[in-house]
C-alpha atoms as a PDB file:
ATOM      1  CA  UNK A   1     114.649 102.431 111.729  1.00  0.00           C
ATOM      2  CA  UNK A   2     113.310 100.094 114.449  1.00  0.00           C
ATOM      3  CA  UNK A   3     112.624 103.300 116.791  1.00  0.00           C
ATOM      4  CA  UNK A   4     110.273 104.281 114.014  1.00  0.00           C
ATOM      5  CA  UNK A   5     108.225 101.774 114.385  1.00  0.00           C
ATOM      6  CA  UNK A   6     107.778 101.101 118.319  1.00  0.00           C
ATOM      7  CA  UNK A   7     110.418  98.090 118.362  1.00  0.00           C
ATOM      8  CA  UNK A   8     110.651  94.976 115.522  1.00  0.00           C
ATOM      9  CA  UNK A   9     107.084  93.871 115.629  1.00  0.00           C
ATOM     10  CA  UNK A  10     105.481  96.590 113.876  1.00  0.00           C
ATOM     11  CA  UNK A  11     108.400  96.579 111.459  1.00  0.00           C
ATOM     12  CA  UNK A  12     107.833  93.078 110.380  1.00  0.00           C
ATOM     13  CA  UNK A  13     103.929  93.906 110.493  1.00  0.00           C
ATOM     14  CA  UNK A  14     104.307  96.971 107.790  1.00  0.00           C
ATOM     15  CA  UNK A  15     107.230  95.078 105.769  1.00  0.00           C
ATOM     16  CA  UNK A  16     105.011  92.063 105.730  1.00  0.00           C
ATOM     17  CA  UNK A  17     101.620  94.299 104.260  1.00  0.00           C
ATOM     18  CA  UNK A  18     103.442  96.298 102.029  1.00  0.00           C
ATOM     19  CA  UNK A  19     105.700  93.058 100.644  1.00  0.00           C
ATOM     20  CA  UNK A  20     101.832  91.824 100.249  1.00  0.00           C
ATOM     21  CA  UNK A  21     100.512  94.421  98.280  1.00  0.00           C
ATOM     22  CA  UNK A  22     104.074  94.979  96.222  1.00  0.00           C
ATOM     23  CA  UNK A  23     103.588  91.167  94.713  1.00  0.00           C
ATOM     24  CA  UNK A  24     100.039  91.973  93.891  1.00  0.00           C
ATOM     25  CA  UNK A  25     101.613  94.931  92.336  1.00  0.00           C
ATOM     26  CA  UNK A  26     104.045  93.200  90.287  1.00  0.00           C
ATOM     27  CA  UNK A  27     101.547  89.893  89.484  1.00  0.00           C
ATOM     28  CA  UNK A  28      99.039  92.876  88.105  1.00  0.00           C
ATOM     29  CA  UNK A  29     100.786  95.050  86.243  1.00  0.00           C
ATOM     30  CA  UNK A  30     104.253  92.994  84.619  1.00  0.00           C
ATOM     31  CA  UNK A  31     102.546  89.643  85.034  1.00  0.00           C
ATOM     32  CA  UNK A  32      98.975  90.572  84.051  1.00  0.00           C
ATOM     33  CA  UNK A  33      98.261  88.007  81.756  1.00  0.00           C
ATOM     34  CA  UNK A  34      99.405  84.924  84.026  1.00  0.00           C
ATOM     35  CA  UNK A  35      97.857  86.693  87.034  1.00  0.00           C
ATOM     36  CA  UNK A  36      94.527  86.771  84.448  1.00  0.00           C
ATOM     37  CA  UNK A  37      94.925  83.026  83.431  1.00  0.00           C
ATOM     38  CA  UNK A  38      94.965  82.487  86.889  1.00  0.00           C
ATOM     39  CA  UNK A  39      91.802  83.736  87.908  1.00  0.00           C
ATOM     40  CA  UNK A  40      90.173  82.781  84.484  1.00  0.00           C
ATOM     41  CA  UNK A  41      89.714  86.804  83.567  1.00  0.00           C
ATOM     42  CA  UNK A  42      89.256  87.594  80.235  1.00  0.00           C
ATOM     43  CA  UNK A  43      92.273  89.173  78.577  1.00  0.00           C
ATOM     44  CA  UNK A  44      90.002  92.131  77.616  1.00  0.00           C
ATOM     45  CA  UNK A  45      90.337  93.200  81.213  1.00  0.00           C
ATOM     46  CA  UNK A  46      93.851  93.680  81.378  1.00  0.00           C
ATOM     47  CA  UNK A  47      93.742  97.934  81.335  1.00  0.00           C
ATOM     48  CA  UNK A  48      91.592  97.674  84.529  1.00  0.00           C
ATOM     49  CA  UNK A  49      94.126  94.944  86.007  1.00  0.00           C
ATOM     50  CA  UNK A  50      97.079  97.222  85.006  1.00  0.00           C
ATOM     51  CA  UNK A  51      94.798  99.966  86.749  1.00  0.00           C
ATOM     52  CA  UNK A  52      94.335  98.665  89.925  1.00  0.00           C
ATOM     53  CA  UNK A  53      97.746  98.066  90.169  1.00  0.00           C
ATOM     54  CA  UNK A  54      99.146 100.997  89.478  1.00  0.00           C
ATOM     55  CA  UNK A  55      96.389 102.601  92.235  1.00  0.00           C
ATOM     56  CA  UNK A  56      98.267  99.510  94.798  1.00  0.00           C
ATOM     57  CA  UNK A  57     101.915 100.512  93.876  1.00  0.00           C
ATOM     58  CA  UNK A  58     101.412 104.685  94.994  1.00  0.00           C
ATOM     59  CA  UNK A  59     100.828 102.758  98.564  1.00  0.00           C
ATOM     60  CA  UNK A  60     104.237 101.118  98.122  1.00  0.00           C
ATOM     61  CA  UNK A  61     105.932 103.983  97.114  1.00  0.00           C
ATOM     62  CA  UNK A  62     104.296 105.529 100.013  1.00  0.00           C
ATOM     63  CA  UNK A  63     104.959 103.559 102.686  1.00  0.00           C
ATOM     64  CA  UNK A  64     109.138 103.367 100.709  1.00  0.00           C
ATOM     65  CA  UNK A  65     108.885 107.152 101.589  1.00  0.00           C
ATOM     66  CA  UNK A  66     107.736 106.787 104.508  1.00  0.00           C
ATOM     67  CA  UNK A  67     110.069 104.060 105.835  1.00  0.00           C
ATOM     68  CA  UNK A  68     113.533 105.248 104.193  1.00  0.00           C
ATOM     69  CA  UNK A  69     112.925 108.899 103.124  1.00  0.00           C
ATOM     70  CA  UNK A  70     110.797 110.706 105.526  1.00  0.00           C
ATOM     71  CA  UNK A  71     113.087 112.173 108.764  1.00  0.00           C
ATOM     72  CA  UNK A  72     110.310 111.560 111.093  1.00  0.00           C
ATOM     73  CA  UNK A  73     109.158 107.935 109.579  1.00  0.00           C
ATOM     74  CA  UNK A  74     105.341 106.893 110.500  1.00  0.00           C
ATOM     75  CA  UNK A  75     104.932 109.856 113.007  1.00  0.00           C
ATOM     76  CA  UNK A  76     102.120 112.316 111.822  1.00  0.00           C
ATOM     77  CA  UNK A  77     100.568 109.293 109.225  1.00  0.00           C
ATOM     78  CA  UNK A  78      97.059 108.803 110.294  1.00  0.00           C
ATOM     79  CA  UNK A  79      95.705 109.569 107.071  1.00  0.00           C
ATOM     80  CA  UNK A  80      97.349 106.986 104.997  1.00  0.00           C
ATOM     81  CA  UNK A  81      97.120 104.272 107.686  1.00  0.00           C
ATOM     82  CA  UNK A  82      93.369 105.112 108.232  1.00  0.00           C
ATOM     83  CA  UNK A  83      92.640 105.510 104.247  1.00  0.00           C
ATOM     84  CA  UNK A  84      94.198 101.782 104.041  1.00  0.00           C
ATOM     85  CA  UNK A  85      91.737 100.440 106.453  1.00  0.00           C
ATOM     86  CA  UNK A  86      88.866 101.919 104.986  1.00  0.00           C
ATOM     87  CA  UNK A  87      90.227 100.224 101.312  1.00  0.00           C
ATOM     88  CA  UNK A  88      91.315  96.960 102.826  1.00  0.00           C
ATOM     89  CA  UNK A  89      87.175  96.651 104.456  1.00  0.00           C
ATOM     90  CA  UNK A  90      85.992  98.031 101.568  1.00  0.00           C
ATOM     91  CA  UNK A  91      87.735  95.497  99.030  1.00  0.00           C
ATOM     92  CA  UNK A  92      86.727  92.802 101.419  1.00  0.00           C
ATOM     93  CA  UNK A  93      83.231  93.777 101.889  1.00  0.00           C
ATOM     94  CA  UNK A  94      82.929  93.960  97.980  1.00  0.00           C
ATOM     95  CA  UNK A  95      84.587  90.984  97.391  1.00  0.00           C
ATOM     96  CA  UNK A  96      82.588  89.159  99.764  1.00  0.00           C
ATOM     97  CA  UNK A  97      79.809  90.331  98.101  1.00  0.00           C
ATOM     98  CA  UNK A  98      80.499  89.477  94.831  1.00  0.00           C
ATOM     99  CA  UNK A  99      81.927  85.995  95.518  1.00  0.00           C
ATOM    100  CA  UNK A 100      79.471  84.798  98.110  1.00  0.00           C
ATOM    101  CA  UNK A 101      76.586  86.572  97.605  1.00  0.00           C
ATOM    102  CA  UNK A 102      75.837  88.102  94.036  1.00  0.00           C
ATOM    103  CA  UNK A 103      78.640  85.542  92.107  1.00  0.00           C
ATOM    104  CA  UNK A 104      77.941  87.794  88.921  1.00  0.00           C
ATOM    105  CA  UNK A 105      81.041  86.447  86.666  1.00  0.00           C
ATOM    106  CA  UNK A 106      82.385  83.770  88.690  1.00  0.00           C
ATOM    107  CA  UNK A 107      84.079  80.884  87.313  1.00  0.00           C
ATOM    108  CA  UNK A 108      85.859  77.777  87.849  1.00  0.00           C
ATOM    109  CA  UNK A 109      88.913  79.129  88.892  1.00  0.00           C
ATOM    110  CA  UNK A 110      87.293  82.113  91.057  1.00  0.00           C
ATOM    111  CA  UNK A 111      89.153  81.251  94.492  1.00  0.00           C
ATOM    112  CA  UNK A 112      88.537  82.963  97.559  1.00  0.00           C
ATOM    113  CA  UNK A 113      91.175  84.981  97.696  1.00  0.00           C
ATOM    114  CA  UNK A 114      89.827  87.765  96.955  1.00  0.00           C
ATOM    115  CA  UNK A 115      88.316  87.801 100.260  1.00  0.00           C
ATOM    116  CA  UNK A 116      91.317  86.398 102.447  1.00  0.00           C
ATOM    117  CA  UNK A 117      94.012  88.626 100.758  1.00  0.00           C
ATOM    118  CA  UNK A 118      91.590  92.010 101.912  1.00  0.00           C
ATOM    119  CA  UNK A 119      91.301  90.880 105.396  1.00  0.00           C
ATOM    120  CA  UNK A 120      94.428  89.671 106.136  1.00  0.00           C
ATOM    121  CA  UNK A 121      95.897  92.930 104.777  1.00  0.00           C
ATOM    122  CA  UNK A 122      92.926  94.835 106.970  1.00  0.00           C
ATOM    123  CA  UNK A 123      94.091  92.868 110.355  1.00  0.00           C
ATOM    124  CA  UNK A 124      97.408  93.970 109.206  1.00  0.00           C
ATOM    125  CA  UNK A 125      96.974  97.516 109.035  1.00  0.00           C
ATOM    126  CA  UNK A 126      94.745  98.066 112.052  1.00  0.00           C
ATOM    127  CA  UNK A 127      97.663  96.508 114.159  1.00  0.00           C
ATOM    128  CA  UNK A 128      99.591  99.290 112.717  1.00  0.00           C
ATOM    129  CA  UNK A 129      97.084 101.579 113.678  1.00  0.00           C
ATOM    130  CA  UNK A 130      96.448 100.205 117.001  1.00  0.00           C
ATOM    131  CA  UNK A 131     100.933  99.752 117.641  1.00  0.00           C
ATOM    132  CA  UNK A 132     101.520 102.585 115.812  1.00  0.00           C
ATOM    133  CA  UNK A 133      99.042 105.153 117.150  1.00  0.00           C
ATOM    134  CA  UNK A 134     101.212 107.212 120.142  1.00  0.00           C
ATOM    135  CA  UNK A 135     103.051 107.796 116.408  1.00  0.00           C
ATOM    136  CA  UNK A 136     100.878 108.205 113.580  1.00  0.00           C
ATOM    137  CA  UNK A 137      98.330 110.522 115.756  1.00  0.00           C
ATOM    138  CA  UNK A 138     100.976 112.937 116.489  1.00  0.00           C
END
């Protein structure tokens, strides 16, 4: 499995984004309402909550597939890696936006996490791209 992933580094990357996004995952859709409480979000909100993690958990069932199922592992992947870049700066940028600039909504207990979780998870996947790319290109 290591070979799949140009040595440990790039392992440990990808385990550590997907891990990432699979708590989200979990903290939106089984523990909506304390993820809610959390970020003072009206329980009325919890379909789109549920929603947006359900969109977050096909990425970890991808990148399961992709790690376990798939023969040839990340090789021939460009797509998915790209299309989580383009998310990850996308979430940021709008979450930047709403937070810092347009604060439509806020509240006491609006952190800024919604902006460091995007980025970190957008540094993490362009590593993969940038590790990765002799492989996903292919």
């Amino acid at each position: 499995m290591i070979e799949k992933f140009n040595g440990i580094f790039y392992l440990v990357v990808f385990l550590a984004h997907f891990i990432g996004i699979a708590v989200y995952c979990f903290q939106t859709i089984v523990g909506t309402k304390s993820f809610m409480d959390k970020f003072g979000i009206d329980h009325s909100a919890a379909v789109i909550v549920r929603f947006v993690g359900a969109l977050m958990s096909g990425w970890v069932l991808m990148a399961i597939y992709i790690m376990f199922i798939r023969p040839n592992g990340v090789e021939g992947t460009w797509s998915f890696f790209t299309l989580l870049v383009i998310i990850h700066a996308c979430v940021f940028l709008t979450n930047f936006y709403s937070i810092k600039i347009d604060k439509t909504g806020l509240n006491e207990k609006t952190s800024n996490e919604g902006i460091i979780a995007p980025i970190v998870f957008f540094i993490l996947v362009s590593i993969l791209c940038f590790g990765l790319s002799d492989k996903i290109y292919t």
